[in-house]
Protein backbone atom coordinates (compact mmCIF):
# COMPACT_ATOMS: atom_id res chain seq x y z
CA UNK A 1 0.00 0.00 0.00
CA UNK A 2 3.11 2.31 0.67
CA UNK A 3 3.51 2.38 -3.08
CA UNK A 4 0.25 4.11 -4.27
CA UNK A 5 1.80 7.80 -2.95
CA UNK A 6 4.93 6.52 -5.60
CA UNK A 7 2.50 5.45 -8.12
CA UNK A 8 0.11 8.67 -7.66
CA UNK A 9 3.77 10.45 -8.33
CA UNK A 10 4.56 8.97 -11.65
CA UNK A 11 1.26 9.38 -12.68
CA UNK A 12 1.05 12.86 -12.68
CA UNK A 13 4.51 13.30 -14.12
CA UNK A 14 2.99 11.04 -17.05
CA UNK A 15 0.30 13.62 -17.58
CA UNK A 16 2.35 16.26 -17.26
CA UNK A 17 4.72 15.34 -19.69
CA UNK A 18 1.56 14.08 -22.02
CA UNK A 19 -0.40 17.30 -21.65
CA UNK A 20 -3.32 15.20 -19.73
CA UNK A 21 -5.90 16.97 -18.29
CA UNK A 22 -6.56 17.45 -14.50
CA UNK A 23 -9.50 15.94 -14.86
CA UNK A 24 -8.36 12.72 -16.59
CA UNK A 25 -5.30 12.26 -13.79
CA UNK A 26 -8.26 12.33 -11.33
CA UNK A 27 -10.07 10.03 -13.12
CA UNK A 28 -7.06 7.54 -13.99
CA UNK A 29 -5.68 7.83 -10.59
CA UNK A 30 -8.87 7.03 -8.77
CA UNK A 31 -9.95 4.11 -10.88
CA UNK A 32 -5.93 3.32 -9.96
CA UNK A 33 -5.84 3.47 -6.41
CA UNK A 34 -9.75 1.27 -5.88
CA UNK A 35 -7.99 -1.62 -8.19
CA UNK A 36 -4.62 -1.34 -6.20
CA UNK A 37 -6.28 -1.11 -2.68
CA UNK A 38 -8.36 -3.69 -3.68
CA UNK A 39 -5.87 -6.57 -5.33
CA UNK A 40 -3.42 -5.95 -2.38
CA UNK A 41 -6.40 -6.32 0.52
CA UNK A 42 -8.10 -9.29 -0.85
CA UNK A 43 -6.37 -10.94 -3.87
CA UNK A 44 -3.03 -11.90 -1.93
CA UNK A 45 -3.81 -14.78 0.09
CA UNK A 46 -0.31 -15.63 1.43
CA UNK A 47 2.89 -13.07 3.04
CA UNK A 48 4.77 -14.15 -0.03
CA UNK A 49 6.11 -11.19 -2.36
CA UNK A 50 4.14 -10.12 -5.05
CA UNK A 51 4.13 -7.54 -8.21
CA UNK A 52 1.37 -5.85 -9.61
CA UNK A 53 2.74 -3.84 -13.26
CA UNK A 54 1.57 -0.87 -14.49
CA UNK A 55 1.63 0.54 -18.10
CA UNK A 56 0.19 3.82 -19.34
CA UNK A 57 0.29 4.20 -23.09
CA UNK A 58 -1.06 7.10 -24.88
CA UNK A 59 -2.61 6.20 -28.54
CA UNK A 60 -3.83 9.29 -29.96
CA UNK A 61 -6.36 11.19 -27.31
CA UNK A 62 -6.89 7.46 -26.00
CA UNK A 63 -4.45 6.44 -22.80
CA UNK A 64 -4.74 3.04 -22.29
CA UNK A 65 -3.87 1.31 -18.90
CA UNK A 66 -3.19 -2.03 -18.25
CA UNK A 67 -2.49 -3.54 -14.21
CA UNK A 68 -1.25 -6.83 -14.68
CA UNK A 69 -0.86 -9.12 -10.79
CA UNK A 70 -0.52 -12.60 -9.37
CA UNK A 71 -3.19 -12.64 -7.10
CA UNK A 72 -6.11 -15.20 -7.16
CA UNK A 73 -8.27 -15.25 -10.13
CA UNK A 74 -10.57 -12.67 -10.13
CA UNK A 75 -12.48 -10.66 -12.92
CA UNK A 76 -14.18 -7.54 -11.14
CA UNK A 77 -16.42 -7.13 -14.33
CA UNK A 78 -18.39 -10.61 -13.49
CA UNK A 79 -20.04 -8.34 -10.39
CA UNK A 80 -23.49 -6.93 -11.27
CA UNK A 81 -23.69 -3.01 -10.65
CA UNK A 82 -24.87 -2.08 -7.45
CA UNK A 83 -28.67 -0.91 -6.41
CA UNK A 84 -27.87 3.30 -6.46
CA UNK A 85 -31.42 3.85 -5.51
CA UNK A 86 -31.23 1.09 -2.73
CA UNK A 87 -31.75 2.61 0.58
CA UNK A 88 -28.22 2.59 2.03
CA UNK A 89 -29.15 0.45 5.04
CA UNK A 90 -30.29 -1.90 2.19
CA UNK A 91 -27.18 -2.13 0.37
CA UNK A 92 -24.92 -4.94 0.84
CA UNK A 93 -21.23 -3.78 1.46
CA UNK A 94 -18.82 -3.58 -1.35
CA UNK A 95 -19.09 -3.48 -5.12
CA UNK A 96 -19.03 0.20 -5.35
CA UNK A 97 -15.27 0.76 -6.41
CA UNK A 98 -15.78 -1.51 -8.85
CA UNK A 99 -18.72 0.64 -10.40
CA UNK A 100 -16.76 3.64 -9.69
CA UNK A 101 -14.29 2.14 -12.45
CA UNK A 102 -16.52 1.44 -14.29
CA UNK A 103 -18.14 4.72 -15.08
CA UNK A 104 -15.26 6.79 -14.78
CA UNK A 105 -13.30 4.78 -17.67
CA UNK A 106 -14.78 4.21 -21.45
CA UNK A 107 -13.79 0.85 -21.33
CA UNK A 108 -12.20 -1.88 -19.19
CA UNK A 109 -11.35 -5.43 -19.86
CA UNK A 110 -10.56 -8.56 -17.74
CA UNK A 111 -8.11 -11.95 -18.78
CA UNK A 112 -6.83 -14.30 -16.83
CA UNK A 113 -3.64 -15.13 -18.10
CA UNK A 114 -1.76 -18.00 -17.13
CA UNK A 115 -1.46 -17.81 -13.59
CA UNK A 116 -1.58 -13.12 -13.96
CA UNK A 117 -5.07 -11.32 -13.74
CA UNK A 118 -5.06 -9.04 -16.71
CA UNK A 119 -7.33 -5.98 -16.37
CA UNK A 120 -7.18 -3.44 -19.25
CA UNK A 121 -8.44 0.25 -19.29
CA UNK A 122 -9.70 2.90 -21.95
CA UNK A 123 -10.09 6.63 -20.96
CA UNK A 124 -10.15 9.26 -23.49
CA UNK A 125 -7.71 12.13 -22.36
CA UNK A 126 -8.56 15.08 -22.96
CA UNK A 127 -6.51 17.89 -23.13
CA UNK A 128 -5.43 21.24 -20.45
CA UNK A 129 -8.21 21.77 -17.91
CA UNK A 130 -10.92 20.09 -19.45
CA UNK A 131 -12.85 18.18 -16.65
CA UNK A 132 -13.62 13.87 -17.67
């Protein structure tokens, strides 16, 4: 968990250096830090060390992101999207984050491959301060 402060770094020098907006570093970096939090909490089963890799590519006004880990097998997108007009006392816990990625990127994809969960990400950047 120590790393997502690094990771938060490097992604704003990426969007610096790309000419991303604020809006789309919030966006990116958000979706970023629910997937993180959430692969390190409950998709390491064991004290053994473990990576998780991270790769930002810019294709056109498109920045694609893809997390690659070892953790158990687990494709987030299988989850049905949560009740929003459920009372909250109603709502079972969890599932939100997962939403929250959801609608803040244009497109995400899950593999399993081999023995790595794959999960793949489309935002479209835009450019200065242009907000989402």
């Amino acid at each position: 968990m120590g790393e997502l402060a690094r990771l938060g770094d490097q992604l704003q020098a990426f969007a610096a250096a790309n000419g991303l907006s604020d809006g789309t570093l919030f966006a990116v970096n958000l979706a970023l830090e629910e997937l993180i939090t959430n692969t390190i909490s409950y998709g390491f089963t064991d004290d053994s060390a473990h990576t998780i890799t991270i790769s930002l590519d810019l294709d056109g006004r498109d920045l694609h992101v893809r997390i690659e880990d070892d953790a158990m097998p687990f494709n987030p997108l299988e989850h049905e999207a949560p009740d929003l007009d459920a009372p909250l006392a109603d709502r079972p816990i969890g599932g939100l984050g997962v939403h929250l990625v959801r609608t803040l990127m244009d497109e995400v994809r899950y593999e399993r491959a081999g023995t790595r969960n794959v999960l793949s990400m489309r935002k479209r950047a835009t450019e200065g301060g242009a907000l989402l």
